[in-house]
N, C-alpha and C. Protein backbone atom coordinates (compact mmCIF):
# COMPACT_ATOMS: atom_id res chain seq x y z
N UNK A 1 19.37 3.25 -39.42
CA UNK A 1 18.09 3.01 -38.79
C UNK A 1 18.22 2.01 -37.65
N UNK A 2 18.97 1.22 -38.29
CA UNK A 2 18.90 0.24 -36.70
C UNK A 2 19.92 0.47 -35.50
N UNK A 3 20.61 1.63 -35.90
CA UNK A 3 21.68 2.40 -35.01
C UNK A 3 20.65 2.80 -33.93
N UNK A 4 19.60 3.95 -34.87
CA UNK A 4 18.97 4.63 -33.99
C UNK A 4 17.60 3.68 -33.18
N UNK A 5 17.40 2.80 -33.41
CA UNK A 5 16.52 1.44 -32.78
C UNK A 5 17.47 1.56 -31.67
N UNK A 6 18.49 0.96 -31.80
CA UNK A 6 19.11 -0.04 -30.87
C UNK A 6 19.53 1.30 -29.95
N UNK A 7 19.47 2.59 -29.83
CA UNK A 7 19.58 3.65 -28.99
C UNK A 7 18.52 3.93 -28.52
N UNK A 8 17.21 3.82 -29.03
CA UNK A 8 16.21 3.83 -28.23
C UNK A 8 15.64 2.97 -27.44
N UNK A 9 16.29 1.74 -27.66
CA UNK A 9 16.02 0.25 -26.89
C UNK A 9 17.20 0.79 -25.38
N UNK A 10 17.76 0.82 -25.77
CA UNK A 10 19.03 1.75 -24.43
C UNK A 10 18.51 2.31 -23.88
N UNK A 11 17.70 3.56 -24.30
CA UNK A 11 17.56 4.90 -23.29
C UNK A 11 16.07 4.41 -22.70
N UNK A 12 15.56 3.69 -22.98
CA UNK A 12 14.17 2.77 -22.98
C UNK A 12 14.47 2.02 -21.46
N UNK A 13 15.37 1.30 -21.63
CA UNK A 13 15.83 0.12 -20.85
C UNK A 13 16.73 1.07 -19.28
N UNK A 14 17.49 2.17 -19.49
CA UNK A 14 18.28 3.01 -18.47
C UNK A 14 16.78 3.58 -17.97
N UNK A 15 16.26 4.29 -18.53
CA UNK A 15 14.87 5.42 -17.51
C UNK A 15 14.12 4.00 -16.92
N UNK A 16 14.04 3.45 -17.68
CA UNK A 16 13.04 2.04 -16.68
C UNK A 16 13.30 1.88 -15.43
N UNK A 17 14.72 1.45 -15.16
CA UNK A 17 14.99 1.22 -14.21
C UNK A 17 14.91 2.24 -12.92
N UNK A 18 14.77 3.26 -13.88
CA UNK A 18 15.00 4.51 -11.98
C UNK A 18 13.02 4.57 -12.00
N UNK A 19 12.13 4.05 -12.87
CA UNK A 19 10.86 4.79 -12.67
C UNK A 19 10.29 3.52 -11.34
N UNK A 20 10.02 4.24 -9.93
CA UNK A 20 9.57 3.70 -8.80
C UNK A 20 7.71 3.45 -9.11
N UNK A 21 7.88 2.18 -8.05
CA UNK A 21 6.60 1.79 -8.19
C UNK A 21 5.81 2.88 -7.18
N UNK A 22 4.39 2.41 -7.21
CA UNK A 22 3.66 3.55 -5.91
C UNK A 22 4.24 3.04 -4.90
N UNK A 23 4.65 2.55 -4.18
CA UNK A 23 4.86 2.04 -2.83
C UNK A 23 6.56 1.31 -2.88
N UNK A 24 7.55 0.84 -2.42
CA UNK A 24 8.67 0.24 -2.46
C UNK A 24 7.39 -1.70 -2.11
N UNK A 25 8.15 -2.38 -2.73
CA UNK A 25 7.59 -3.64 -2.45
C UNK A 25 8.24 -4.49 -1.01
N UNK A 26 7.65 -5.48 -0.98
CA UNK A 26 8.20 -5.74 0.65
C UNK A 26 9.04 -7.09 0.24
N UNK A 27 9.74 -6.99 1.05
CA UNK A 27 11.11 -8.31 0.56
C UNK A 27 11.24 -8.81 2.35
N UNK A 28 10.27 -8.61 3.53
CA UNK A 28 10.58 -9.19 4.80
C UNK A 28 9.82 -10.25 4.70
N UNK A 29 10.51 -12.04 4.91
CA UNK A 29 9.79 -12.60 4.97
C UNK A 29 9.00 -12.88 6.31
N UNK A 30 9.22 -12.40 7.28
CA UNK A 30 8.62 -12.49 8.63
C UNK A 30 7.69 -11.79 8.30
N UNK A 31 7.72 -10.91 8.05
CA UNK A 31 6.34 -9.77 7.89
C UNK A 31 5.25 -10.35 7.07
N UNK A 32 5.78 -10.75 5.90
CA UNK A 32 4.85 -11.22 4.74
C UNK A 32 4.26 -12.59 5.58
N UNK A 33 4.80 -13.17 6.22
CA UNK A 33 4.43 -14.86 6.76
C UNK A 33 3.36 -14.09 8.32
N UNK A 34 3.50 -13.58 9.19
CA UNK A 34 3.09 -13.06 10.11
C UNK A 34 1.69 -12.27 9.70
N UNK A 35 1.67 -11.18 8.77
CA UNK A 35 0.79 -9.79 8.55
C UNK A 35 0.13 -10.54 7.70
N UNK A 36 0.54 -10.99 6.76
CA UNK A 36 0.05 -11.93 5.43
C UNK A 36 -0.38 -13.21 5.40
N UNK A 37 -0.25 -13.96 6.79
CA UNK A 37 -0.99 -15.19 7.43
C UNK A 37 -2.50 -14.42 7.26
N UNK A 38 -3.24 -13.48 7.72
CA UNK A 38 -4.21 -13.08 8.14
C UNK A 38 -4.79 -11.98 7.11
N UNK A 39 -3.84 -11.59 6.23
CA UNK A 39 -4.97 -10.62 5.67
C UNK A 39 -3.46 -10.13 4.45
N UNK A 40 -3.64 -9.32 3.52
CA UNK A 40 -2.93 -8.57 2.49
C UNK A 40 -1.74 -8.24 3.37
N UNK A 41 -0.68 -8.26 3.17
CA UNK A 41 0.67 -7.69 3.84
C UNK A 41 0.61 -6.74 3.14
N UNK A 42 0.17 -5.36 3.79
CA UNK A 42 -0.15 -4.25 3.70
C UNK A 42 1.80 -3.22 3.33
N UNK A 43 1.94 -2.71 2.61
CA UNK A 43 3.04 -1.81 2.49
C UNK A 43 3.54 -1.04 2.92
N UNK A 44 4.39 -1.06 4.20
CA UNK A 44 5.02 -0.29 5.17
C UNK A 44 4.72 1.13 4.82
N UNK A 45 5.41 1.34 3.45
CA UNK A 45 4.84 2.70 2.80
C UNK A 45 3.74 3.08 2.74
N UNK A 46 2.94 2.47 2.93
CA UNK A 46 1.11 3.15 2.60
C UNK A 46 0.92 3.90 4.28
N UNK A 47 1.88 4.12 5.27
CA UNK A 47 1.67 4.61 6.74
C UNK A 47 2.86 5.27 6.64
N UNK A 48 2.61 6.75 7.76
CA UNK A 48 3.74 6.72 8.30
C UNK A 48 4.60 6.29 9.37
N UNK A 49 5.44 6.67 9.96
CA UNK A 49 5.55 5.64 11.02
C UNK A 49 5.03 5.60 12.09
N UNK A 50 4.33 7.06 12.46
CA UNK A 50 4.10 6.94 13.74
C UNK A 50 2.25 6.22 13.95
N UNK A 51 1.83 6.09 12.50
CA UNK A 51 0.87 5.25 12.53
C UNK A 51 1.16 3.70 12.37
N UNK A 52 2.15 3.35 12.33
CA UNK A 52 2.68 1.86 12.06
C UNK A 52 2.99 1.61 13.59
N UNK A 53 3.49 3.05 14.76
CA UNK A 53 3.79 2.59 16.01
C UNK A 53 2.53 2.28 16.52
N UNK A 54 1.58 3.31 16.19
CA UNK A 54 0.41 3.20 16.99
C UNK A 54 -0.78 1.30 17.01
N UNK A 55 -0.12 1.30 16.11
CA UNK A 55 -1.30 0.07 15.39
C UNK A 55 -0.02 -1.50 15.84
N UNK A 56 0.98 -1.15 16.32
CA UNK A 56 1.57 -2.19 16.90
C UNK A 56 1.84 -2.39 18.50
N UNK A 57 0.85 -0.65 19.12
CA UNK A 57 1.24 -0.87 20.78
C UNK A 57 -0.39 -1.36 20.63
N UNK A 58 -1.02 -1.88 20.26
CA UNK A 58 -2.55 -2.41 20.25
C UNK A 58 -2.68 -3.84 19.17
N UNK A 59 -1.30 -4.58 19.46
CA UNK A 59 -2.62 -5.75 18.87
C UNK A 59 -2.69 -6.82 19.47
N UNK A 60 -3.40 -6.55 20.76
CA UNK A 60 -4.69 -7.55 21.24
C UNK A 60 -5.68 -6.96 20.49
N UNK A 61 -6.17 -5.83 20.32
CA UNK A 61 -7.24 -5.13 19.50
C UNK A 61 -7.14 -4.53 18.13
N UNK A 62 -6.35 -5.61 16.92
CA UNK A 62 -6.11 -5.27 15.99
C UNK A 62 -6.80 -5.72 14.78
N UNK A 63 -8.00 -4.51 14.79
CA UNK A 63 -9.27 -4.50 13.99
C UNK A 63 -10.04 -5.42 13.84
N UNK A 64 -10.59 -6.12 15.56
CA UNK A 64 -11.09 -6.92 15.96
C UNK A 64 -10.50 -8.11 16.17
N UNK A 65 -9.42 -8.14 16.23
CA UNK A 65 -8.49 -9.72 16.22
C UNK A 65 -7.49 -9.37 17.35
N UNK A 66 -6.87 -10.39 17.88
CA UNK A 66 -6.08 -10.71 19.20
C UNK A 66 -4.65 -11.52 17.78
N UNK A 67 -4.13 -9.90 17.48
CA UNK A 67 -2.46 -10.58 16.62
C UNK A 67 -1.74 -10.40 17.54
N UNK A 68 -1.47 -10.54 18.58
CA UNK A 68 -0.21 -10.46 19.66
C UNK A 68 0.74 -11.19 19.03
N UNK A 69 1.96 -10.86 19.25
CA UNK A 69 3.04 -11.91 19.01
C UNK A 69 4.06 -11.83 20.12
N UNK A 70 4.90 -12.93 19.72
CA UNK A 70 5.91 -12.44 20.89
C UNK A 70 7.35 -11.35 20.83
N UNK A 71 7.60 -11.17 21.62
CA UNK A 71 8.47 -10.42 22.02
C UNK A 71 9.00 -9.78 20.99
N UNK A 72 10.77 -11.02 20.48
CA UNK A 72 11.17 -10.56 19.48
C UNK A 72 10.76 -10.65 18.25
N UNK A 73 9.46 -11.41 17.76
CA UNK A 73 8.65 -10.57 16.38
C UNK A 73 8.15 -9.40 16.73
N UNK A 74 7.82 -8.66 17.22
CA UNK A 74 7.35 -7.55 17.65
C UNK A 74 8.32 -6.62 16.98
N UNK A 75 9.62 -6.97 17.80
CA UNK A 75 10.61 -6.04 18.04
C UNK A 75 11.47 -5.63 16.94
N UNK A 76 11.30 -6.48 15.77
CA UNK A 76 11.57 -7.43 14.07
C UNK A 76 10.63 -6.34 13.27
N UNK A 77 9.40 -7.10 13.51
CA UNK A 77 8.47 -6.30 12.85
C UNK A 77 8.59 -4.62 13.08
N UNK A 78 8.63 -4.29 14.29
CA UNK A 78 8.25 -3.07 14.53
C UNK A 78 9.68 -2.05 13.71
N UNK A 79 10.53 -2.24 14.15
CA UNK A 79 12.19 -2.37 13.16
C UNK A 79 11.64 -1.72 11.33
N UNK A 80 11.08 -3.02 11.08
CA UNK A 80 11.50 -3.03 9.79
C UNK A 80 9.98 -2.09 9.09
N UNK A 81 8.95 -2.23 10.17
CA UNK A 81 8.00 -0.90 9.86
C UNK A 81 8.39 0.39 9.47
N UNK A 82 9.09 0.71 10.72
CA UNK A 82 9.52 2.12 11.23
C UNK A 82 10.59 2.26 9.99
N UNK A 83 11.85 1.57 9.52
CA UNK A 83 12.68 1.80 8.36
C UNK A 83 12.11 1.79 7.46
N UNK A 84 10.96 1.47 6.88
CA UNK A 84 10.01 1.52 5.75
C UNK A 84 9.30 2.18 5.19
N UNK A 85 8.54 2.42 6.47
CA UNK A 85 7.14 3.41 6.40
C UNK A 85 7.31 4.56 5.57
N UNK A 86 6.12 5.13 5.43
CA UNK A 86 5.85 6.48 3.98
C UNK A 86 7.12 7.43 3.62
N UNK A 87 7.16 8.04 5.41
CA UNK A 87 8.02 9.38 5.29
C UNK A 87 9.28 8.99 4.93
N UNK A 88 9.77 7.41 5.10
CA UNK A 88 11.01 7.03 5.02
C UNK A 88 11.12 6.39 2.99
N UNK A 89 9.98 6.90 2.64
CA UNK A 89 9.98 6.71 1.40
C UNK A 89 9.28 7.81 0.57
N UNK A 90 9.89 8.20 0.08
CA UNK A 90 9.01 9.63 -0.71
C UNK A 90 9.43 9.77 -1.67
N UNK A 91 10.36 9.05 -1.94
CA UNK A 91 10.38 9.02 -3.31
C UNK A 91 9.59 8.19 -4.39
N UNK A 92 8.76 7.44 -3.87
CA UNK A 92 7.50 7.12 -4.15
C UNK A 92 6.47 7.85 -4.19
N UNK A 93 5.28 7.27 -5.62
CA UNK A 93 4.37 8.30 -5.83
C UNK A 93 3.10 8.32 -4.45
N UNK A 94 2.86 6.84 -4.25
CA UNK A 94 1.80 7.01 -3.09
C UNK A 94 2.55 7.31 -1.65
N UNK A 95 3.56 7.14 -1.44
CA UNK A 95 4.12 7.42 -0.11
C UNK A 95 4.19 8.67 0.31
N UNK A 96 4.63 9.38 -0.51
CA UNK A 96 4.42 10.82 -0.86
C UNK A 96 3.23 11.39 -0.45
N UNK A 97 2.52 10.90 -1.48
CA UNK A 97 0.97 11.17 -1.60
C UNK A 97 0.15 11.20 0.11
N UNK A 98 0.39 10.18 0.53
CA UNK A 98 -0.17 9.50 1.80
C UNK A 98 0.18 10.54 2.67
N UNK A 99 1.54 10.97 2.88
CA UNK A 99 2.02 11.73 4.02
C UNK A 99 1.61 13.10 3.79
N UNK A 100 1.58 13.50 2.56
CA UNK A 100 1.25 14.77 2.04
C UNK A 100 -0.31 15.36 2.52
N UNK A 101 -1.07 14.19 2.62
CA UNK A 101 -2.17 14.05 3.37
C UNK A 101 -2.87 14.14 4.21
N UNK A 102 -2.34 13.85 5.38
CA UNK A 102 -2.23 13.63 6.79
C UNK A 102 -2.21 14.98 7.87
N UNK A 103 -2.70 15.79 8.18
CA UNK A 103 -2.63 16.53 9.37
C UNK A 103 -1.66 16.38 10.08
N UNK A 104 -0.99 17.38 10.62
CA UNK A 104 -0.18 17.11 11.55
C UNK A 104 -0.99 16.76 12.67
N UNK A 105 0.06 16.07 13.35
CA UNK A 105 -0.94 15.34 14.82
C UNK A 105 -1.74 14.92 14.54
N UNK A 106 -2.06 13.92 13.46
CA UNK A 106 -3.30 12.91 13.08
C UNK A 106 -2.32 12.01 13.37
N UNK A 107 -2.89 10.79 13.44
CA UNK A 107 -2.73 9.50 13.51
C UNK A 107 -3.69 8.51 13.12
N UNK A 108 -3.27 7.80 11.71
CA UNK A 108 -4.13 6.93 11.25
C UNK A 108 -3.42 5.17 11.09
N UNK A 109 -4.52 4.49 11.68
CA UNK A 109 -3.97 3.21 11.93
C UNK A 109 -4.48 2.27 10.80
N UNK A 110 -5.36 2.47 10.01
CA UNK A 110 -6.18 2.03 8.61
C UNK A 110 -5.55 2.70 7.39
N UNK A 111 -4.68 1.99 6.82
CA UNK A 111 -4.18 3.06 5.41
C UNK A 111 -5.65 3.70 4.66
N UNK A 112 -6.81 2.74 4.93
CA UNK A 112 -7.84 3.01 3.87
C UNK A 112 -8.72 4.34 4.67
N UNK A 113 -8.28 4.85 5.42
CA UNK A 113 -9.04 5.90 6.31
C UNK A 113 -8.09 7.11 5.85
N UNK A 114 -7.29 7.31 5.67
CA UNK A 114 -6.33 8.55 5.21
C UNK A 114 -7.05 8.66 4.52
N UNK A 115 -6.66 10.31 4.08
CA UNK A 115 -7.42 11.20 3.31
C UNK A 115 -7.03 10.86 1.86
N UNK A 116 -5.88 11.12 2.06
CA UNK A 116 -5.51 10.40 -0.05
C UNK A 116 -6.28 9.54 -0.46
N UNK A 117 -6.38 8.08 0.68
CA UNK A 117 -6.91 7.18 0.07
C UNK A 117 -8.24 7.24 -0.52
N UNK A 118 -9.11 8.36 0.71
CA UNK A 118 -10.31 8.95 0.15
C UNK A 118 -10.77 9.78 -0.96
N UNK A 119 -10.02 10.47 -1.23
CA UNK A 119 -9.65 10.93 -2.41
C UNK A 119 -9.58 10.43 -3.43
N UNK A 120 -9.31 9.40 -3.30
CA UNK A 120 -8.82 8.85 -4.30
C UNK A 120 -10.14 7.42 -5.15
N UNK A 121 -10.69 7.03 -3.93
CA UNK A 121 -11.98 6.40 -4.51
C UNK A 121 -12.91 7.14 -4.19
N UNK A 122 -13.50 8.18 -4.50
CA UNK A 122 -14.33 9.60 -3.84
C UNK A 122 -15.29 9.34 -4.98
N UNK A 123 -14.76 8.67 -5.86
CA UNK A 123 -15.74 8.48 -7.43
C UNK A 123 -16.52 7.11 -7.83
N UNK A 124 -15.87 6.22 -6.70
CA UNK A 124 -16.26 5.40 -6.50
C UNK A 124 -17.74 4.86 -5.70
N UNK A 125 -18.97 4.70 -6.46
CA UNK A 125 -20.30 4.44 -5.37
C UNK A 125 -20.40 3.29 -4.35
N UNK A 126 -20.38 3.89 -3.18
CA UNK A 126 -20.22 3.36 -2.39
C UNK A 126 -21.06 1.58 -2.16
N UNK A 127 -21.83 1.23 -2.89
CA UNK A 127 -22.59 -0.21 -2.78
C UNK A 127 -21.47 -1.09 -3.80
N UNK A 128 -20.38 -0.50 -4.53
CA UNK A 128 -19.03 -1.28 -5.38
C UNK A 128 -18.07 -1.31 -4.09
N UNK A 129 -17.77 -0.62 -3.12
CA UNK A 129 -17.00 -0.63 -2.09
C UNK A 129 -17.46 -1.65 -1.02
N UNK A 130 -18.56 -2.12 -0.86
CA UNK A 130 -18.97 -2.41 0.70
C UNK A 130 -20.20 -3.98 0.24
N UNK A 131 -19.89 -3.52 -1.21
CA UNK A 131 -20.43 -5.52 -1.55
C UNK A 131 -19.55 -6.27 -1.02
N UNK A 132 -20.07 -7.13 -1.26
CA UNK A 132 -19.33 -8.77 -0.36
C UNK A 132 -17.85 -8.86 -0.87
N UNK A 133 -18.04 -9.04 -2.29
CA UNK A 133 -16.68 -9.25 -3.03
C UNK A 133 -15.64 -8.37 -2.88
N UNK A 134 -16.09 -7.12 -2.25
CA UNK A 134 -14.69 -5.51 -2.03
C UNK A 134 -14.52 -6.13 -0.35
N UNK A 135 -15.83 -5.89 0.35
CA UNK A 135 -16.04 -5.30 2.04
C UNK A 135 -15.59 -4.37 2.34
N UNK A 136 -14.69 -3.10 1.70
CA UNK A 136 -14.15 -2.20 1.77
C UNK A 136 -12.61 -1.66 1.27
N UNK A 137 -12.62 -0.28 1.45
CA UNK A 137 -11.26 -0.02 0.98
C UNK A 137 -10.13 -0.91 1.60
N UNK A 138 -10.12 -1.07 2.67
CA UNK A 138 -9.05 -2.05 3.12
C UNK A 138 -8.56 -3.22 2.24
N UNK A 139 -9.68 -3.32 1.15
CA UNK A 139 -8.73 -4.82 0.66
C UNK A 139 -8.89 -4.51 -0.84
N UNK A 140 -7.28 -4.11 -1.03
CA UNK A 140 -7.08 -3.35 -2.35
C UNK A 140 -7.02 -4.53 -3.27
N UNK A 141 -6.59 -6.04 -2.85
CA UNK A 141 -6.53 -6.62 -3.74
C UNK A 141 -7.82 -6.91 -4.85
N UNK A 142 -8.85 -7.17 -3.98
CA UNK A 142 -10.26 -7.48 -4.88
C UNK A 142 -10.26 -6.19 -6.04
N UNK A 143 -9.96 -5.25 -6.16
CA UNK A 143 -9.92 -4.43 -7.10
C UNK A 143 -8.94 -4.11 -7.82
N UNK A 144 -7.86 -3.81 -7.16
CA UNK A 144 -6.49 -3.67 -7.99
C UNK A 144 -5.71 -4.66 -8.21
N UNK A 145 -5.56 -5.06 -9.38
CA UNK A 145 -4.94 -6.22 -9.82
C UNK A 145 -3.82 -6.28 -9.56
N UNK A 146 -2.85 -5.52 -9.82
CA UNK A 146 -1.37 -5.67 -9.44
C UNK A 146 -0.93 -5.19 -8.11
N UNK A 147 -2.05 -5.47 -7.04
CA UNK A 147 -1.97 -4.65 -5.65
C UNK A 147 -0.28 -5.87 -4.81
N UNK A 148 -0.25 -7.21 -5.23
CA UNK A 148 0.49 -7.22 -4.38
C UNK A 148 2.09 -7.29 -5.73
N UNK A 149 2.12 -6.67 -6.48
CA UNK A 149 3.30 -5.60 -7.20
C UNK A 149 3.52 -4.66 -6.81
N UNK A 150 2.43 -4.09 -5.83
CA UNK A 150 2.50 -2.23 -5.38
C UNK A 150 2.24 -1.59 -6.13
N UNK A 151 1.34 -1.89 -7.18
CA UNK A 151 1.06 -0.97 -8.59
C UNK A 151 -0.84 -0.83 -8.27
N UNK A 152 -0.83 0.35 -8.14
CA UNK A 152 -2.30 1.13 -7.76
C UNK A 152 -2.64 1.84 -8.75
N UNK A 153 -2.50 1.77 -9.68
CA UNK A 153 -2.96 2.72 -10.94
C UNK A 153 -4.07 2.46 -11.31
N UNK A 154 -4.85 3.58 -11.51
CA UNK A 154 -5.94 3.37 -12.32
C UNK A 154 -6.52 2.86 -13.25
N UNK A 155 -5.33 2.64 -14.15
CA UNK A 155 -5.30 1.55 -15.30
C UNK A 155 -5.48 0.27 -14.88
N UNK A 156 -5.23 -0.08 -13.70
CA UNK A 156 -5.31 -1.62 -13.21
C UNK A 156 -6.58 -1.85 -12.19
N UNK A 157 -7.74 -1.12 -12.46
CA UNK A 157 -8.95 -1.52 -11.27
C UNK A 157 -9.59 -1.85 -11.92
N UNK A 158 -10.32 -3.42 -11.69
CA UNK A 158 -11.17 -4.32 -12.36
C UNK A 158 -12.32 -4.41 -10.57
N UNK A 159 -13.64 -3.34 -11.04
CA UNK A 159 -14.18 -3.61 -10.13
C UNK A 159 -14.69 -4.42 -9.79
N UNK A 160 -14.98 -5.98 -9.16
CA UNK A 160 -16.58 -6.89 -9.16
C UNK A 160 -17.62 -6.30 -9.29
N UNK A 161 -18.12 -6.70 -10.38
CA UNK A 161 -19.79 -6.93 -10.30
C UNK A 161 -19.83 -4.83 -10.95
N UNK A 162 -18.91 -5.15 -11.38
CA UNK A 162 -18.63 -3.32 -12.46
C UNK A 162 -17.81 -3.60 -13.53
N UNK A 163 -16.31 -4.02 -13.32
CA UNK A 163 -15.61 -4.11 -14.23
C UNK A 163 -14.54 -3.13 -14.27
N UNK A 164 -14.34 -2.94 -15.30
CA UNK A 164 -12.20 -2.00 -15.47
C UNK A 164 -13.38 -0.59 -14.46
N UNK A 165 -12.13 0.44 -14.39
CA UNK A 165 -12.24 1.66 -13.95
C UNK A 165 -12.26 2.26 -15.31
N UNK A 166 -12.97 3.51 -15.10
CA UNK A 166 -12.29 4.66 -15.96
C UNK A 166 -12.84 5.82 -15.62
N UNK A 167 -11.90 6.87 -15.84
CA UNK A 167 -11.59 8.20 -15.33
C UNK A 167 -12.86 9.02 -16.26
């Protein structure tokens, strides 16, 4: 009996390791100190790239804010976007998901404007989205608890002023 324990503690402990989160997590500290000065350091993966280019040849006008930076953060950032981003991750469940989504020849510069994402709170009434405490899909943290783990599961949405999710 404790043969067969200590084999299921094994095969327990080996599948763990290959099961991917929704998103790859971010390990740039420029990015996280820069993107994450100002708002959630959003997951390269939740875009693809050519929406990660688009939303970096515009920020004097980046969703009402003047984020310019210089030169070589730009050039850093923009780098480690483009190696990141969705399509460059699919072996993830939302990266996948996200690109799978998307129109060809769309271009979306708001992860929370893609269609998955809509989809995905479609069940959600809209006065829980756009109270004070959410202000919108854009800020996954107020709802998803393990948002900066990269874990979006349903099991983990504690709405304000609602409480857990359920399906």
């Amino acid at each position: 009996m404790k043969t067969l324990i200590l084999l299921i503690f094994i095969n327990l402990s080996l599948f763990s390791n290959n099961i991917k989160k929704d998103v790859p997590l971010v390990s740039n500290d420029l990015y996280i100190n820069e993107c994450g000065a100002c708002h959630f350091a959003y997951f390269p993966g939740l875009l693809p790239q050519n929406s990660w280019e688009k939303l970096m040849s515009d920020l004097e006008n980046h969703f009402g804010d003047d984020a310019t930076i210089d030169k070589k953060t730009f050039q850093t950032l923009s780098k480690f976007l483009k190696e990141n981003s969705a399509e460059k991750n699919m072996n993830y469940k939302r990266s996948r998901k996200i690109v799978q989504s998307i129109p060809k020849n769309k271009i979306y510069i708001a992860i929370s404007k893609t269609p998955y994402i809509h989809k995905k709170h479609k069940e959600i009434k809209k006065h829980l989205i756009t109270q004070k405490e959410v202000k919108g899909l854009f800020n996954c943290t107020a709802c998803h608890q393990g948002a900066k783990k990269a874990i979006f599961n349903d099991d983990d949405v504690d709405i304000p002023n609602y409480g857990k999710w359920e399906d």
